[in-house]
Structure formats: structure tokens, C-alpha cells
N, C-alpha and C. Protein backbone atom coordinates (compact mmCIF):
# COMPACT_ATOMS: atom_id res chain seq x y z
N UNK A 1 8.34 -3.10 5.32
CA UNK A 1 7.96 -3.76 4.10
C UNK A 1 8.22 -2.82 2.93
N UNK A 2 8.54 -3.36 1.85
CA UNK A 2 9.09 -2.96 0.22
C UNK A 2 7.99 -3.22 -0.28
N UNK A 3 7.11 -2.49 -1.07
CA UNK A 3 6.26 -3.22 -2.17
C UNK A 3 6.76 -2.20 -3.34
N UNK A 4 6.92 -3.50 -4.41
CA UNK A 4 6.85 -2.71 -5.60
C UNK A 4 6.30 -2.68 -6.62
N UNK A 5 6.20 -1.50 -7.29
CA UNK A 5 5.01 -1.25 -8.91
C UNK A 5 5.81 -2.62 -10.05
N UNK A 6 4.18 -2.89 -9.99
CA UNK A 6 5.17 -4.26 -11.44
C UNK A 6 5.84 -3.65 -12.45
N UNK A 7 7.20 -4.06 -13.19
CA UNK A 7 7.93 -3.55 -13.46
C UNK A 7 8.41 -2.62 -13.69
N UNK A 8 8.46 -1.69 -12.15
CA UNK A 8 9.36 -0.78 -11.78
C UNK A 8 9.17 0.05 -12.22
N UNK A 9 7.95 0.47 -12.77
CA UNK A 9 7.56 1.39 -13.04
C UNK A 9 7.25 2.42 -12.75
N UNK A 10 8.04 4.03 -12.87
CA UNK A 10 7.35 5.21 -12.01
C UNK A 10 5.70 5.58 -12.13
N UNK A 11 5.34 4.75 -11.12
CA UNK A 11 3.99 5.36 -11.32
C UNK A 11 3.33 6.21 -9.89
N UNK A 12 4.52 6.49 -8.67
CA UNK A 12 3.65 6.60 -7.77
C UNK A 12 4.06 8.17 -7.79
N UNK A 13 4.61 8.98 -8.60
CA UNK A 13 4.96 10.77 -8.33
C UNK A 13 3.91 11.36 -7.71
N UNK A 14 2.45 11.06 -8.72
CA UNK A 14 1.92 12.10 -8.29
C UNK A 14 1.40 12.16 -6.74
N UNK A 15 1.22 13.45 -5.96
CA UNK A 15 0.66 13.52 -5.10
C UNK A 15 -0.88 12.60 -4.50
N UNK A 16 -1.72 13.15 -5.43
CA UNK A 16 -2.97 12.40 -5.29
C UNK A 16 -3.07 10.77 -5.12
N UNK A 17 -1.99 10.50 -5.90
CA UNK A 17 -2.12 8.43 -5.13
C UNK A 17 -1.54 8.55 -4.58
N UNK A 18 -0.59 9.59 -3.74
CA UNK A 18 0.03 8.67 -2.49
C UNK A 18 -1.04 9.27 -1.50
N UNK A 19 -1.82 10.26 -1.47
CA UNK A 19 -2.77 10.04 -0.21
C UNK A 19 -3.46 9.62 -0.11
N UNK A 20 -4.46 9.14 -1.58
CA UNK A 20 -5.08 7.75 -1.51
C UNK A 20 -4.46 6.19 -1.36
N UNK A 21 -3.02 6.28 -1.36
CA UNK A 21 -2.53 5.15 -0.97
C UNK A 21 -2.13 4.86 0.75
N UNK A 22 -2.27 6.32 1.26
CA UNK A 22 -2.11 6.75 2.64
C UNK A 22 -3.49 6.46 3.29
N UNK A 23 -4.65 6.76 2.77
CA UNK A 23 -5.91 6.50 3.43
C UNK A 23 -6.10 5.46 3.17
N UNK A 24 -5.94 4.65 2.04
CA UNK A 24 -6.16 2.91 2.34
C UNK A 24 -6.07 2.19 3.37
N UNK A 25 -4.33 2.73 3.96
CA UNK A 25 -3.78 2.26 4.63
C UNK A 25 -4.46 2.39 6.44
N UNK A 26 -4.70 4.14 6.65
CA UNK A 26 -5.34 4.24 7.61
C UNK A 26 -6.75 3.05 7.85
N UNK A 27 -7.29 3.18 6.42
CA UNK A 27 -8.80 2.17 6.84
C UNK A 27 -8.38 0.82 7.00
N UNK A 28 -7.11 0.25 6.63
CA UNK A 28 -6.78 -1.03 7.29
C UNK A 28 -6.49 -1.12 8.56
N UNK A 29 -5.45 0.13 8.85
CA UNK A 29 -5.35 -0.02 10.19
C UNK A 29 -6.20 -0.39 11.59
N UNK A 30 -7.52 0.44 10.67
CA UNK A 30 -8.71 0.60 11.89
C UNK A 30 -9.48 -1.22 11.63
N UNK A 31 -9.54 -1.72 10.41
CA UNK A 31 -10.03 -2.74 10.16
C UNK A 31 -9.48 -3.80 11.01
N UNK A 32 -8.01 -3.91 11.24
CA UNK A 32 -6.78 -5.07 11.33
C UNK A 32 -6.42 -4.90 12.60
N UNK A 33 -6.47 -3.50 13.09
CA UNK A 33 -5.54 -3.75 14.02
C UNK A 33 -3.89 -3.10 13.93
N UNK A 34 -3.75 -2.75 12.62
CA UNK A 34 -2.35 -2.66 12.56
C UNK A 34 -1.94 -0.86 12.50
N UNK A 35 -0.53 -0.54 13.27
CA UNK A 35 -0.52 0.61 12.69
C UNK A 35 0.40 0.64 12.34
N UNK A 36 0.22 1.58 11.41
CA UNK A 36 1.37 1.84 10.14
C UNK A 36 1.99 3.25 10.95
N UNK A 37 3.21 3.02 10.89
CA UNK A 37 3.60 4.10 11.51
C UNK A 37 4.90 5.35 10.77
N UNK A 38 4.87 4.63 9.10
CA UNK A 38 5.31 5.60 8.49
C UNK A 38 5.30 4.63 6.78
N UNK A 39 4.43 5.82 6.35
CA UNK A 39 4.13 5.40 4.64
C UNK A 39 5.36 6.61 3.91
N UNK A 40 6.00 6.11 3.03
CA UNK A 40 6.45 6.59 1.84
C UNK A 40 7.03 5.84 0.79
N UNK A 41 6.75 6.97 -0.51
CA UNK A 41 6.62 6.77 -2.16
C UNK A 41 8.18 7.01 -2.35
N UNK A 42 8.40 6.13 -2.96
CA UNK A 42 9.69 6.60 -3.99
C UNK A 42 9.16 6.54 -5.37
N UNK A 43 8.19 6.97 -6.00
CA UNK A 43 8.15 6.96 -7.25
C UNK A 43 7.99 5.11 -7.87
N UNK A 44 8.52 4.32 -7.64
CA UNK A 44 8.73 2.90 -8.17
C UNK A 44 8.51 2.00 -7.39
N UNK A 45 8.47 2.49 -5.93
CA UNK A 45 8.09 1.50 -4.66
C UNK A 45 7.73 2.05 -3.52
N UNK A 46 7.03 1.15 -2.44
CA UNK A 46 6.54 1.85 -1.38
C UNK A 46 7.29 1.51 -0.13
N UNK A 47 8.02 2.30 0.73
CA UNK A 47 8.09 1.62 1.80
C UNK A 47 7.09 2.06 3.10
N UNK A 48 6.77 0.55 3.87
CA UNK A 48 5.84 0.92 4.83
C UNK A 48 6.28 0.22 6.30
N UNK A 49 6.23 0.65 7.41
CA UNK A 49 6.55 0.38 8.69
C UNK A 49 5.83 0.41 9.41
N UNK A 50 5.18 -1.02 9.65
CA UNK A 50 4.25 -1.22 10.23
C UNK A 50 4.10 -2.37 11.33
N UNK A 51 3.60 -1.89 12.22
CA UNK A 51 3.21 -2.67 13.51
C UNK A 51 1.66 -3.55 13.95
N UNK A 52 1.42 -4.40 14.32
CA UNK A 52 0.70 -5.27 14.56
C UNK A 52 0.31 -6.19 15.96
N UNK A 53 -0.68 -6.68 15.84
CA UNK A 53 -0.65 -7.46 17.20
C UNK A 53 0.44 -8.87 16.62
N UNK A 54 0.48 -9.88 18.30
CA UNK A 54 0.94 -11.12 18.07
C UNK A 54 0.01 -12.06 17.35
N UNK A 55 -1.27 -11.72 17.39
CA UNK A 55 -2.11 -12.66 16.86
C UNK A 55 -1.60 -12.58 15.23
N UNK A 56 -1.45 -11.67 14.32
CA UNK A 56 -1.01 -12.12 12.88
C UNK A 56 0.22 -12.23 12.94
N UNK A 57 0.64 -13.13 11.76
CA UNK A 57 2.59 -13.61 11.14
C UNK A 57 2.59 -12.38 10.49
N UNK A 58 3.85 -12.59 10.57
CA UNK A 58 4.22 -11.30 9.60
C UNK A 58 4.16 -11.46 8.23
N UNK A 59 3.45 -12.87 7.52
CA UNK A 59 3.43 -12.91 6.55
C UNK A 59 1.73 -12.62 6.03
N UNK A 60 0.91 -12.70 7.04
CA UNK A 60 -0.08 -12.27 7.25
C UNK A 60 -0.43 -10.89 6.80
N UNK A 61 0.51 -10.36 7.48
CA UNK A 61 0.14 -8.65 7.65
C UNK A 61 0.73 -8.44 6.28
N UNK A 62 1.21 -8.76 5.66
CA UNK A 62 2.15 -8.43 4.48
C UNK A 62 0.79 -8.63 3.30
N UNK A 63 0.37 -9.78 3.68
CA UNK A 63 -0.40 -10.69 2.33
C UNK A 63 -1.91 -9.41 2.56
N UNK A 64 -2.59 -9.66 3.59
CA UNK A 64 -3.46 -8.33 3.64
C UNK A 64 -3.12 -6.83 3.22
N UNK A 65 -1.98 -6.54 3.52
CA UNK A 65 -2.03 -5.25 3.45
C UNK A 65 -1.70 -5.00 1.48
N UNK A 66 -0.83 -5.66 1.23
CA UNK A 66 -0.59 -5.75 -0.14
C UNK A 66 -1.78 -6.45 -1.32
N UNK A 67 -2.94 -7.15 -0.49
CA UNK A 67 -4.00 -7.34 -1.41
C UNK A 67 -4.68 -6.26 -1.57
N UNK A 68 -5.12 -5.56 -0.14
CA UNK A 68 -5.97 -4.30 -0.51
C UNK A 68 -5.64 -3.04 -0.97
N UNK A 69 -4.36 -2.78 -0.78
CA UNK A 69 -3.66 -1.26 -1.63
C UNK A 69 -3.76 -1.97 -3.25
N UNK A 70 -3.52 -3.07 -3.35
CA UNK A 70 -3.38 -3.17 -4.68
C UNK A 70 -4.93 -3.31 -5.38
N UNK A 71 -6.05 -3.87 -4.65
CA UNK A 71 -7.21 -4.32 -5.46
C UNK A 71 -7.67 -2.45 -5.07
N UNK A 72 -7.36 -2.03 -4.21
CA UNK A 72 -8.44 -0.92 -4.70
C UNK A 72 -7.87 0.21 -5.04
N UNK A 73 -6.07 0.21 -5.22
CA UNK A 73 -5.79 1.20 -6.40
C UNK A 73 -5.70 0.86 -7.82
N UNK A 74 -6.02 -0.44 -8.05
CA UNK A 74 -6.46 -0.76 -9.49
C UNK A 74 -7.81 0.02 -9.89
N UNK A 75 -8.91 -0.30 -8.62
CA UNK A 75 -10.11 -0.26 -9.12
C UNK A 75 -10.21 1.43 -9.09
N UNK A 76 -9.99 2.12 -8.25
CA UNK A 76 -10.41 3.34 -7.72
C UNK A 76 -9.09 4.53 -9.03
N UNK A 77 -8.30 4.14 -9.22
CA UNK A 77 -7.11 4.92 -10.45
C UNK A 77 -7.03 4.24 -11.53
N UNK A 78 -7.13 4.27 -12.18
CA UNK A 78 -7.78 3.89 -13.61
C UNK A 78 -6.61 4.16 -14.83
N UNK A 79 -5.40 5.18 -14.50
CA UNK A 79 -4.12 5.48 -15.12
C UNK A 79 -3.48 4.71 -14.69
N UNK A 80 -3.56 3.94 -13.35
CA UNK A 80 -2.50 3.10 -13.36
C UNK A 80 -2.86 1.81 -13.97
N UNK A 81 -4.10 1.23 -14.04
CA UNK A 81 -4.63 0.06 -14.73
C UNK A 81 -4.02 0.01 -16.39
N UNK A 82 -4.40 1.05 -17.19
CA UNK A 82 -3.59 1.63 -18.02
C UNK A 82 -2.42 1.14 -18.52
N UNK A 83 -1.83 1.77 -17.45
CA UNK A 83 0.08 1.77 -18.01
C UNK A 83 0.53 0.39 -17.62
N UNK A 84 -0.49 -0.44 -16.73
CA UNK A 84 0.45 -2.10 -16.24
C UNK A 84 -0.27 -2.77 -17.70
């Protein structure tokens, strides 16, 4: 999966959100079921590779995982609320 910053915006450089965007991810994993088996930042987008049971679609795993990186790096980083 591709997710990207609304308009393309470099916002992911610094260090500190991508390991809070890395531990999100771990606490879904443990929540869902799913493991992510490799997170990285390009600065403007994320790519993530991730595995799951048969019980969710893959549109499933997509729609969860992309609600909660996004509702709680809005709430929890406050520079990126900011600049969107």
C-alpha cells in the first residue's frame, strides 16, 4: 500500500513521525491481526507491506489502517495539522 500526504506535501522527513507513525502501526497490528512487515517514509508518501488474515478484504485492511495513522497523527502532531 501507497498512502499519501494531501497534496504531496513533504511532511514526513523528520525522524520523530516516522516512529510514531511506526508505533501506530505496531498497535494495529496487535489490535487487527495484521502484520506489517515493512514501513517506509519517502518524505511525501508512505509505503507499507502488509499482511493479514483471510477474514479481512484488502480493502478493509487499507480503510482501517489509513483511518487510524491518519486520525491520530492529526491529533497527537499538531505541525502537521498546521501545514494541511
Amino acid at each position: 500500500m501507497i498512502f499519501c500526504v494531501k497534496y504531496r506535501k513533504h511532511l514526513l522527513l523528520d525522524t520523530e513521525i516516522v516512529n510514531f507513525l511506526k508505533s501506530i502501526c505496531f498497535e494495529i497490528s496487535e489490535r487487527y491481526c495484521f502484520e506489517f512487515n515493512a514501513v517506509g517514509c519517502d518524505g511525501d508518501h508512505v509505503h507499507i507491506f502488509i499482511g493479514s488474515e483471510p477474514k479481512y478484504s484488502p480493502s478493509k485492511v487499507m480503510q482501517v489502517t489509513k483511518s487510524i495513522t491518519a486520525k491520530t497523527n492529526l491529533q497527537k502532531i499538531l505541525e502537521i495539522k498546521k501545514q494541511l
